[in-house]
PDB file of N, CA and C in Angstrom:
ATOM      1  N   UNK A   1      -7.451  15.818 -11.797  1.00  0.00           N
ATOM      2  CA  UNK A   1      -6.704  14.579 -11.907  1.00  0.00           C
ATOM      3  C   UNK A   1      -7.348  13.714 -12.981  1.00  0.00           C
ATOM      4  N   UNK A   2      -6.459  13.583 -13.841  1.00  0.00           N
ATOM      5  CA  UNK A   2      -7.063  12.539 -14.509  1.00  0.00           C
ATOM      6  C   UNK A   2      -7.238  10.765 -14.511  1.00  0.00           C
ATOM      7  N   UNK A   3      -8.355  10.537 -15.219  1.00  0.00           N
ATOM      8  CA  UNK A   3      -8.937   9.268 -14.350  1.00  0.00           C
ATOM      9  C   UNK A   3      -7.883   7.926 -15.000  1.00  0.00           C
ATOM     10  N   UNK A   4      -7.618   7.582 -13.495  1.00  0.00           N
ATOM     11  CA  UNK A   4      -6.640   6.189 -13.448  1.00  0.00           C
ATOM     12  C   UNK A   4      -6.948   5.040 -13.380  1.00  0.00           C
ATOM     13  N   UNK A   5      -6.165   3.691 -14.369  1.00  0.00           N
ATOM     14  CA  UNK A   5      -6.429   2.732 -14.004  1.00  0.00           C
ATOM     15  C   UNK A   5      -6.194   2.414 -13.107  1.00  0.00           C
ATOM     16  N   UNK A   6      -6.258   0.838 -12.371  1.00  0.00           N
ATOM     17  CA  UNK A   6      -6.265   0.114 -11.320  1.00  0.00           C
ATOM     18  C   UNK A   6      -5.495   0.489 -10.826  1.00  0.00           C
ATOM     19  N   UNK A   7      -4.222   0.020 -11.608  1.00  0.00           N
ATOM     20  CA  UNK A   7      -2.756  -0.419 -11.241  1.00  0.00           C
ATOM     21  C   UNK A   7      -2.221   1.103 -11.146  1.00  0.00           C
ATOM     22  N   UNK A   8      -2.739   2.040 -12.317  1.00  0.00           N
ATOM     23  CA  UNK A   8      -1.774   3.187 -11.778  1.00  0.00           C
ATOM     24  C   UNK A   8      -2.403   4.393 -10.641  1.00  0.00           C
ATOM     25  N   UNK A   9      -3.567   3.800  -9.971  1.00  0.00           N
ATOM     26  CA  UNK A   9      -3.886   4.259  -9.111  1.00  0.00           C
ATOM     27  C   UNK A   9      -3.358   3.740  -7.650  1.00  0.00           C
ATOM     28  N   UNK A  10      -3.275   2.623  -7.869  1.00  0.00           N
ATOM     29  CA  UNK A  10      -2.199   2.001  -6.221  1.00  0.00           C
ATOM     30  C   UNK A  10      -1.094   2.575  -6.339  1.00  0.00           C
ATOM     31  N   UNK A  11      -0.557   2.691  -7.922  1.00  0.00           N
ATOM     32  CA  UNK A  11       0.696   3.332  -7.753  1.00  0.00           C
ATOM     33  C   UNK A  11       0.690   4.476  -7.206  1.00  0.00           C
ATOM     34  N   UNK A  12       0.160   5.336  -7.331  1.00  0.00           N
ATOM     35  CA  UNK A  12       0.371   6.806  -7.444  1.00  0.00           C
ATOM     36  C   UNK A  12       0.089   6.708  -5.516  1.00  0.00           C
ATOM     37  N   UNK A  13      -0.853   6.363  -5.210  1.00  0.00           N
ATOM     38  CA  UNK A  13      -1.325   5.725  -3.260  1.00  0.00           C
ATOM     39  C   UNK A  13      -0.150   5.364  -2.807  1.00  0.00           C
ATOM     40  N   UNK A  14       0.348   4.214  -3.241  1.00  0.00           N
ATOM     41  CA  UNK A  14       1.699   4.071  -2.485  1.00  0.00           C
ATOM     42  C   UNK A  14       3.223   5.233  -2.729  1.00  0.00           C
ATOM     43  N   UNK A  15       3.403   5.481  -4.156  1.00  0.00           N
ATOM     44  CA  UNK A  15       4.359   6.968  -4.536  1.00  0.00           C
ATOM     45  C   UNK A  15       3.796   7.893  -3.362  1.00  0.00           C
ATOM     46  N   UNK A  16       2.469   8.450  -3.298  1.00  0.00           N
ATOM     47  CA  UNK A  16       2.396   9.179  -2.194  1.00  0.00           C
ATOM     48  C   UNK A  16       2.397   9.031  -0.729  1.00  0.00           C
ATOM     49  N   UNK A  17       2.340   7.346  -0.595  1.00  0.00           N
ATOM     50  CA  UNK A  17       2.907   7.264   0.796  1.00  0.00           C
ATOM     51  C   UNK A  17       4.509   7.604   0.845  1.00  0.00           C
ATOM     52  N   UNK A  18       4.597   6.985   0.619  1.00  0.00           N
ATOM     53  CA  UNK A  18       6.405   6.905   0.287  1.00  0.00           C
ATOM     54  C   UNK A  18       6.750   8.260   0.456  1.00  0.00           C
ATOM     55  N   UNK A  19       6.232   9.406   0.041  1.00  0.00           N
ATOM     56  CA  UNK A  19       6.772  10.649  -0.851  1.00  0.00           C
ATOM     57  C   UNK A  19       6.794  11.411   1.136  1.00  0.00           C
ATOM     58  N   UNK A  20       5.366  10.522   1.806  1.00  0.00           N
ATOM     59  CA  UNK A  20       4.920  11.460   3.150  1.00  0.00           C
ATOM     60  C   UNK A  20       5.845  10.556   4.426  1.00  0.00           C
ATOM     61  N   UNK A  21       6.731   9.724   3.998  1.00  0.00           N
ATOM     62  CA  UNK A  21       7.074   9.224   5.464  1.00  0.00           C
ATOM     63  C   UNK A  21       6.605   8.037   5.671  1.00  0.00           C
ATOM     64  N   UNK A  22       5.756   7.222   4.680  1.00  0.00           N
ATOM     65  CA  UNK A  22       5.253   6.360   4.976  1.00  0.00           C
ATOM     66  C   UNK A  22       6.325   4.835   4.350  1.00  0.00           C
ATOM     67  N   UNK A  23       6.702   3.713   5.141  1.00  0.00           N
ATOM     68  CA  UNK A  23       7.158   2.755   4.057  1.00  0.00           C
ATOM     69  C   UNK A  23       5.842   1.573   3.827  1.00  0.00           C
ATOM     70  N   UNK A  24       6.110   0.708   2.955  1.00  0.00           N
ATOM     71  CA  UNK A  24       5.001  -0.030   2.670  1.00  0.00           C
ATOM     72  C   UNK A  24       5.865  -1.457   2.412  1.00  0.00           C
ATOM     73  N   UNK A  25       5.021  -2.363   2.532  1.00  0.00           N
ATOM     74  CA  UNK A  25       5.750  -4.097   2.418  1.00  0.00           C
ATOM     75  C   UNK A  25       4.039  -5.121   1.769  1.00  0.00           C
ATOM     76  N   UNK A  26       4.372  -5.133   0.341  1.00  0.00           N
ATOM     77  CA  UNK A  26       3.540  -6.089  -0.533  1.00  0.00           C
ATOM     78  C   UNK A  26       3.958  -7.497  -0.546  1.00  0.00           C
ATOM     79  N   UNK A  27       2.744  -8.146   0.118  1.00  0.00           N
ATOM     80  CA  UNK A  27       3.036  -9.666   0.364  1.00  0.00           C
ATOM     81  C   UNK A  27       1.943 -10.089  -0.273  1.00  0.00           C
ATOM     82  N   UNK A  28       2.002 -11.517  -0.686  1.00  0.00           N
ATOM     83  CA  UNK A  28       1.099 -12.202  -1.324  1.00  0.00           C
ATOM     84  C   UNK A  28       0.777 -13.543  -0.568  1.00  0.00           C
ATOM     85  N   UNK A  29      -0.338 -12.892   0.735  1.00  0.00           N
ATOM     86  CA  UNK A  29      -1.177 -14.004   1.574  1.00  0.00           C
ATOM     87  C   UNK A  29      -1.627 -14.403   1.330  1.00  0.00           C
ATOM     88  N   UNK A  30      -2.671 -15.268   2.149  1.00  0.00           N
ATOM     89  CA  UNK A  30      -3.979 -15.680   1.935  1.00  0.00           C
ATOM     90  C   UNK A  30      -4.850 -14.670   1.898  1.00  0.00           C
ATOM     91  N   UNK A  31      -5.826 -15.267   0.884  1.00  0.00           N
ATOM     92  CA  UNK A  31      -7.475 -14.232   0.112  1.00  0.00           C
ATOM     93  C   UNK A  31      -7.292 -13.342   1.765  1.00  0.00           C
ATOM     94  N   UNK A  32      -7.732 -14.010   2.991  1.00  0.00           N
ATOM     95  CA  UNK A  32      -8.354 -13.365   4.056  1.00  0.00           C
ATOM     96  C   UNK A  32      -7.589 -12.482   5.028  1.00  0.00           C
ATOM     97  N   UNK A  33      -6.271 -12.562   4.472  1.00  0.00           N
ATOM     98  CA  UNK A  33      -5.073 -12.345   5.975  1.00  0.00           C
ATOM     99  C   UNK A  33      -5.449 -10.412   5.019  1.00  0.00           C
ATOM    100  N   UNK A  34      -5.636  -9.909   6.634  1.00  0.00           N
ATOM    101  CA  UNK A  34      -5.561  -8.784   6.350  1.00  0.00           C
ATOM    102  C   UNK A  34      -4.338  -7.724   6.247  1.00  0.00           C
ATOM    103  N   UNK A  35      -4.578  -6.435   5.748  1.00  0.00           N
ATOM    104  CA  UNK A  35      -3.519  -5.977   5.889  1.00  0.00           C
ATOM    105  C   UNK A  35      -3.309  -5.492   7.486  1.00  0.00           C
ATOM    106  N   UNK A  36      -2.488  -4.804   7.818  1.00  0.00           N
ATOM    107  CA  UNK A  36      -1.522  -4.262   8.888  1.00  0.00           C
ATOM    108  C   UNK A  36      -0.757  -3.245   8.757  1.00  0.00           C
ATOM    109  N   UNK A  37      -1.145  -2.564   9.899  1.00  0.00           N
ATOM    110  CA  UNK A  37      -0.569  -1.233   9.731  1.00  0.00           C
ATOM    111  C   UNK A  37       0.552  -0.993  10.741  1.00  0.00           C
ATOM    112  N   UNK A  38       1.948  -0.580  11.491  1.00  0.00           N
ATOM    113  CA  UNK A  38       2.465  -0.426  12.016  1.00  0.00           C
ATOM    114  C   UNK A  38       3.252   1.269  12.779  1.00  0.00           C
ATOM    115  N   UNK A  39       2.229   1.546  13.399  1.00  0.00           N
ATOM    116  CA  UNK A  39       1.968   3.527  13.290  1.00  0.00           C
ATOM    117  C   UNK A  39       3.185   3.910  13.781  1.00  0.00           C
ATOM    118  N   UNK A  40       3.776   3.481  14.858  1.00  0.00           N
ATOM    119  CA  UNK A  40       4.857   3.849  15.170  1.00  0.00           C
ATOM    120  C   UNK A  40       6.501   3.569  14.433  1.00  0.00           C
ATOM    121  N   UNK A  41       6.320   2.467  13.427  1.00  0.00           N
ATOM    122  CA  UNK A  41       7.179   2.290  12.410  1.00  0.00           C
ATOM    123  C   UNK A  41       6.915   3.229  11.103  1.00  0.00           C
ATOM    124  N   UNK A  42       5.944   3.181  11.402  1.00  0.00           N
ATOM    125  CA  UNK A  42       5.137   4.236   9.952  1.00  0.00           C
ATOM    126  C   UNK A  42       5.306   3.360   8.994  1.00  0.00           C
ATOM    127  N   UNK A  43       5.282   2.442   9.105  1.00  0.00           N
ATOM    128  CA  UNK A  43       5.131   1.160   7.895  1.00  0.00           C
ATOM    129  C   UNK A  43       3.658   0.038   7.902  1.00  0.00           C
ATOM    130  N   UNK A  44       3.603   0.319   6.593  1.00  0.00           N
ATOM    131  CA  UNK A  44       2.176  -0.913   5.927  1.00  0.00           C
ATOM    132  C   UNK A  44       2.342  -2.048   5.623  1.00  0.00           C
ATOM    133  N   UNK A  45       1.706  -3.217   5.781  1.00  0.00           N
ATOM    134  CA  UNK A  45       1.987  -4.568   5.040  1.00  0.00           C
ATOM    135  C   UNK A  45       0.591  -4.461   4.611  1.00  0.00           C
ATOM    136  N   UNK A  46       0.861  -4.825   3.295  1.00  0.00           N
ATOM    137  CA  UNK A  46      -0.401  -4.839   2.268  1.00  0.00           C
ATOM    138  C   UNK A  46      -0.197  -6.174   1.767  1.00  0.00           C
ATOM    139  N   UNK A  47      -1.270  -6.891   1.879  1.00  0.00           N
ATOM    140  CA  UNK A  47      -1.837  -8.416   1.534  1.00  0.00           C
ATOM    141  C   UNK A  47      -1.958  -7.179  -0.538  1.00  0.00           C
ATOM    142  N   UNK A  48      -1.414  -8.501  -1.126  1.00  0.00           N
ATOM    143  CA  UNK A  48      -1.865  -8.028  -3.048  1.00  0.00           C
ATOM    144  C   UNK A  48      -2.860  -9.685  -3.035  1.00  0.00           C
ATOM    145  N   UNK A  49      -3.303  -9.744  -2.386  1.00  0.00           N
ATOM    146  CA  UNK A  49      -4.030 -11.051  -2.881  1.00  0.00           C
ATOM    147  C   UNK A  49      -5.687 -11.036  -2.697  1.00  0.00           C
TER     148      UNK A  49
END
């Protein structure tokens, strides 16, 4: 694999969630609010902050 920037390394993390069943939801919290995971929805909320 060749070596990725920042940005196209989240990408490629979230493309491969996505690709396995996974959905994902990018919010822009506070610095501290963590992310959250929802296993039985199979969905992520990812703090971008």
């Amino acid at each position: 694999m060749r070596n990725l920037g920042k940005e196209e390394l989240i990408e490629y993390l979230l493309n491969y969630a996505f690709k396995h069943g996974l959905s994902y939801i990018l919010v822009k919290g506070e610095p501290y609010d963590p992310a959250l995971s929802f296993k039985n929805a199979h969905k992520m909320v990812i703090n971008t902050n």
